[in-house]
N, C-alpha and C. Protein backbone atom coordinates (compact mmCIF):
# COMPACT_ATOMS: atom_id res chain seq x y z
N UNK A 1 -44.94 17.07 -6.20
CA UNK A 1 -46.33 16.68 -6.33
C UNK A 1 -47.19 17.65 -5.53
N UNK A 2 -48.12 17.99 -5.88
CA UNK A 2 -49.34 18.69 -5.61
C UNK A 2 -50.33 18.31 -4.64
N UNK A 3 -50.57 18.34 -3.90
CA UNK A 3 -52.30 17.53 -3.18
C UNK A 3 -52.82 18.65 -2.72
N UNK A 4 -54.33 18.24 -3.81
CA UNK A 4 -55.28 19.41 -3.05
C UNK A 4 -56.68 18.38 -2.28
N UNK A 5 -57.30 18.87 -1.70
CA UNK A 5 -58.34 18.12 -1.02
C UNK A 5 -59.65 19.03 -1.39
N UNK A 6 -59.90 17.67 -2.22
CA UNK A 6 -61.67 18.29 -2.46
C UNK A 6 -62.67 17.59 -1.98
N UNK A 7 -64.14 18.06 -1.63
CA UNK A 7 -65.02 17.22 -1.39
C UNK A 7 -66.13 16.33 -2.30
N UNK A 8 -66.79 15.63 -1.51
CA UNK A 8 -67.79 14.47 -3.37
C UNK A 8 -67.94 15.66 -4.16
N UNK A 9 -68.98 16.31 -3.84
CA UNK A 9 -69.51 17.36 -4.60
C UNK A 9 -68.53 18.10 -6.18
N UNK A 10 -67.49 18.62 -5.37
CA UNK A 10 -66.14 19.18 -6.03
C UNK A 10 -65.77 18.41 -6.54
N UNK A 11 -65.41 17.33 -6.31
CA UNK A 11 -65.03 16.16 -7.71
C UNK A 11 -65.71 15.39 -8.28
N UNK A 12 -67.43 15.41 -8.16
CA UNK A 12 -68.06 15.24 -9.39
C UNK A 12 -68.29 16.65 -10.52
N UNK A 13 -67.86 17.51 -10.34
CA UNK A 13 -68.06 18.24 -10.88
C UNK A 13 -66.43 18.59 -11.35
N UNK A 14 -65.59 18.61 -10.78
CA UNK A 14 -64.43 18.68 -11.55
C UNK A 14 -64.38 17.61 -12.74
N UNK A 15 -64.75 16.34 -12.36
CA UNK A 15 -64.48 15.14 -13.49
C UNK A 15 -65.58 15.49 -14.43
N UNK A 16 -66.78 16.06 -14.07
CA UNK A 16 -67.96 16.59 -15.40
C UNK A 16 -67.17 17.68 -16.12
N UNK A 17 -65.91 18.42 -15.81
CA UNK A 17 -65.76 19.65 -16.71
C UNK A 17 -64.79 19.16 -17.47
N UNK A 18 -64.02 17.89 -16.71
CA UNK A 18 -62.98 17.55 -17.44
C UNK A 18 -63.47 16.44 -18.49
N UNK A 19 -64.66 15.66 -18.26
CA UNK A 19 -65.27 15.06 -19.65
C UNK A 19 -65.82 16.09 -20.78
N UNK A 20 -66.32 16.81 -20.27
CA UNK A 20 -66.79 17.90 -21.15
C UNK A 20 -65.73 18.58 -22.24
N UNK A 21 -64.57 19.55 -21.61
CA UNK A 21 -63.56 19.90 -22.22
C UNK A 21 -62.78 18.80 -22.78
N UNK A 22 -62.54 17.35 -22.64
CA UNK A 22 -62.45 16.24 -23.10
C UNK A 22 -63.11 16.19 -24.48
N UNK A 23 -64.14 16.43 -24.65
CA UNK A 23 -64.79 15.99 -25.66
C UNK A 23 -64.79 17.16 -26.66
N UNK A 24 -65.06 18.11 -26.25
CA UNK A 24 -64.70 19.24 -27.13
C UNK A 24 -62.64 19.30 -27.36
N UNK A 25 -62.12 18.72 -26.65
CA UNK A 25 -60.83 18.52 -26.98
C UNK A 25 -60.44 17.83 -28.44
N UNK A 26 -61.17 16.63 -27.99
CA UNK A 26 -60.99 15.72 -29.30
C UNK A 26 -61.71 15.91 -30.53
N UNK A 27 -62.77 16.96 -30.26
CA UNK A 27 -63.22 17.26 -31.54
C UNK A 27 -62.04 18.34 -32.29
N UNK A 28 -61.49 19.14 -31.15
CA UNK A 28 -60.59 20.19 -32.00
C UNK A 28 -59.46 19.01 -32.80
N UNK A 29 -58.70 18.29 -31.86
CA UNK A 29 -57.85 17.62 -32.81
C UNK A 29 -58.63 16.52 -33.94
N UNK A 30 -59.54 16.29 -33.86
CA UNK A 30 -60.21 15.65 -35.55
C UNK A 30 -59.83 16.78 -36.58
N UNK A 31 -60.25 18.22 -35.93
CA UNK A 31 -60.43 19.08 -37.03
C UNK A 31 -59.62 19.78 -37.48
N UNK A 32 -58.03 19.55 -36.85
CA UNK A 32 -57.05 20.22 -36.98
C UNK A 32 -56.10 19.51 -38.14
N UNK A 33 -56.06 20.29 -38.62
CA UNK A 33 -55.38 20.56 -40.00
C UNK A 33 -53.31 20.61 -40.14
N UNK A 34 -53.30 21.26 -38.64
CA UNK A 34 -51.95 21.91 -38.78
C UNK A 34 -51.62 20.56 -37.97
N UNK A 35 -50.36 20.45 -38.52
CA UNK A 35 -49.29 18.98 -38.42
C UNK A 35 -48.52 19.45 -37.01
N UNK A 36 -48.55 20.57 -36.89
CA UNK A 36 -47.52 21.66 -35.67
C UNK A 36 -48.21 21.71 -34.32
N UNK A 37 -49.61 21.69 -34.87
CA UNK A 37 -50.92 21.51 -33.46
C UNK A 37 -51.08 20.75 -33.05
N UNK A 38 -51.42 19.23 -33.99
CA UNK A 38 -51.93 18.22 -33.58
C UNK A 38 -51.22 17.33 -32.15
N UNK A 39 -49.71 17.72 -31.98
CA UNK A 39 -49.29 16.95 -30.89
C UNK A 39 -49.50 17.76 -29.64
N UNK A 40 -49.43 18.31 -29.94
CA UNK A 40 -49.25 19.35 -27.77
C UNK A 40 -51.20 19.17 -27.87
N UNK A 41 -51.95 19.14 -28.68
CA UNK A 41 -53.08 18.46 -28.66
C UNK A 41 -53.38 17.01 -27.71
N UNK A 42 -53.09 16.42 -28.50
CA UNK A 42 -53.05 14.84 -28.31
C UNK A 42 -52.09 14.78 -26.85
N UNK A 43 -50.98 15.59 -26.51
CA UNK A 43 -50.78 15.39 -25.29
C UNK A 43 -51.83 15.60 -24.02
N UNK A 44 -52.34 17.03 -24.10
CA UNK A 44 -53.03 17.46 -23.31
C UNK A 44 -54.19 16.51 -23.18
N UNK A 45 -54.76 15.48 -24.36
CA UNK A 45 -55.67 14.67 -24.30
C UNK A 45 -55.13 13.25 -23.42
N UNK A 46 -53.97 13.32 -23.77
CA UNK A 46 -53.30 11.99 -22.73
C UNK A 46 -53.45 12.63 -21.21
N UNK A 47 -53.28 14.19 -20.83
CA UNK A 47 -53.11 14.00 -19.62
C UNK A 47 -54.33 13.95 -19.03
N UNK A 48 -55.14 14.76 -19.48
CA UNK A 48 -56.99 14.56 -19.04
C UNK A 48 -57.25 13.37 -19.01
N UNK A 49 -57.24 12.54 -19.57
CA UNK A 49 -57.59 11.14 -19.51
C UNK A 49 -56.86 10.87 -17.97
N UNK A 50 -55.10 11.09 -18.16
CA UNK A 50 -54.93 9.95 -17.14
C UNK A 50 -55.32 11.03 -15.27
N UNK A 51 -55.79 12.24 -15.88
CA UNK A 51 -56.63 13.24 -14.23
C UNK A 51 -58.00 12.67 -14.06
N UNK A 52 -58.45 11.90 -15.86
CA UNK A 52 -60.09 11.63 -15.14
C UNK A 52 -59.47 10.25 -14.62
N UNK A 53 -58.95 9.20 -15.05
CA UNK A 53 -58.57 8.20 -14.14
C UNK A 53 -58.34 8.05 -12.63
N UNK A 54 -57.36 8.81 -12.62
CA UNK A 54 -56.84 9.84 -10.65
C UNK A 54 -58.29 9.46 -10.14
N UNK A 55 -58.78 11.05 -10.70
CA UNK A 55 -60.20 10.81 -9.91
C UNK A 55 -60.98 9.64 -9.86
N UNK A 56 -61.09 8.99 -10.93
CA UNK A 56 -62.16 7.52 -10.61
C UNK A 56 -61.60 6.63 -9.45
N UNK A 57 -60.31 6.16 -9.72
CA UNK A 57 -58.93 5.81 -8.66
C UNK A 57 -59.44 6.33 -6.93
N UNK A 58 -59.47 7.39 -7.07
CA UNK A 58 -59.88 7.82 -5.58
C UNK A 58 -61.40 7.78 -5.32
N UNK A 59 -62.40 7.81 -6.50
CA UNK A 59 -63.71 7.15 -6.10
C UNK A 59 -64.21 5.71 -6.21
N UNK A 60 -63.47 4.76 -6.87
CA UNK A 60 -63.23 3.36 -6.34
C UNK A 60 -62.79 3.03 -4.89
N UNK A 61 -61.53 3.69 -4.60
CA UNK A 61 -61.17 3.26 -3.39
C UNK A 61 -62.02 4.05 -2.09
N UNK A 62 -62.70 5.17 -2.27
CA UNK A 62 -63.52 5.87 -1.31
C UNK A 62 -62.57 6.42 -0.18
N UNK A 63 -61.66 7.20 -1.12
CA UNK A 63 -60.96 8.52 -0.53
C UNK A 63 -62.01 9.28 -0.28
């Protein structure tokens, strides 16, 4: 496991790039065509989700 230490600032703005690329994520897999793409897609969309969670996780509890 990894631990990096960021401050508020740095992780509102990490979780804004990761909604952002989030959303342009899921538009690529709507538009994807190839049967070969669509999963390592849809993974990478499972793991962003569960990094923007992390972060909310540690701004609920007021890490």
């Amino acid at each position: 496991m990894i631990t990096i230490e960021i401050d508020e600032e740095e992780k509102g703005i990490l979780r804004h790039a990761l909604e952002i690329y989030l959303s342009d994520l899921r538009e690529e897999i709507y538009k994807t065509e190839s049967h070969e793409t669509k999963p390592p897609l849809k993974k990478e969309e499972t793991i962003i989700k569960g990094l923007l969670r992390k972060i909310e996780a540690v701004k609920e509890a007021g890490v």
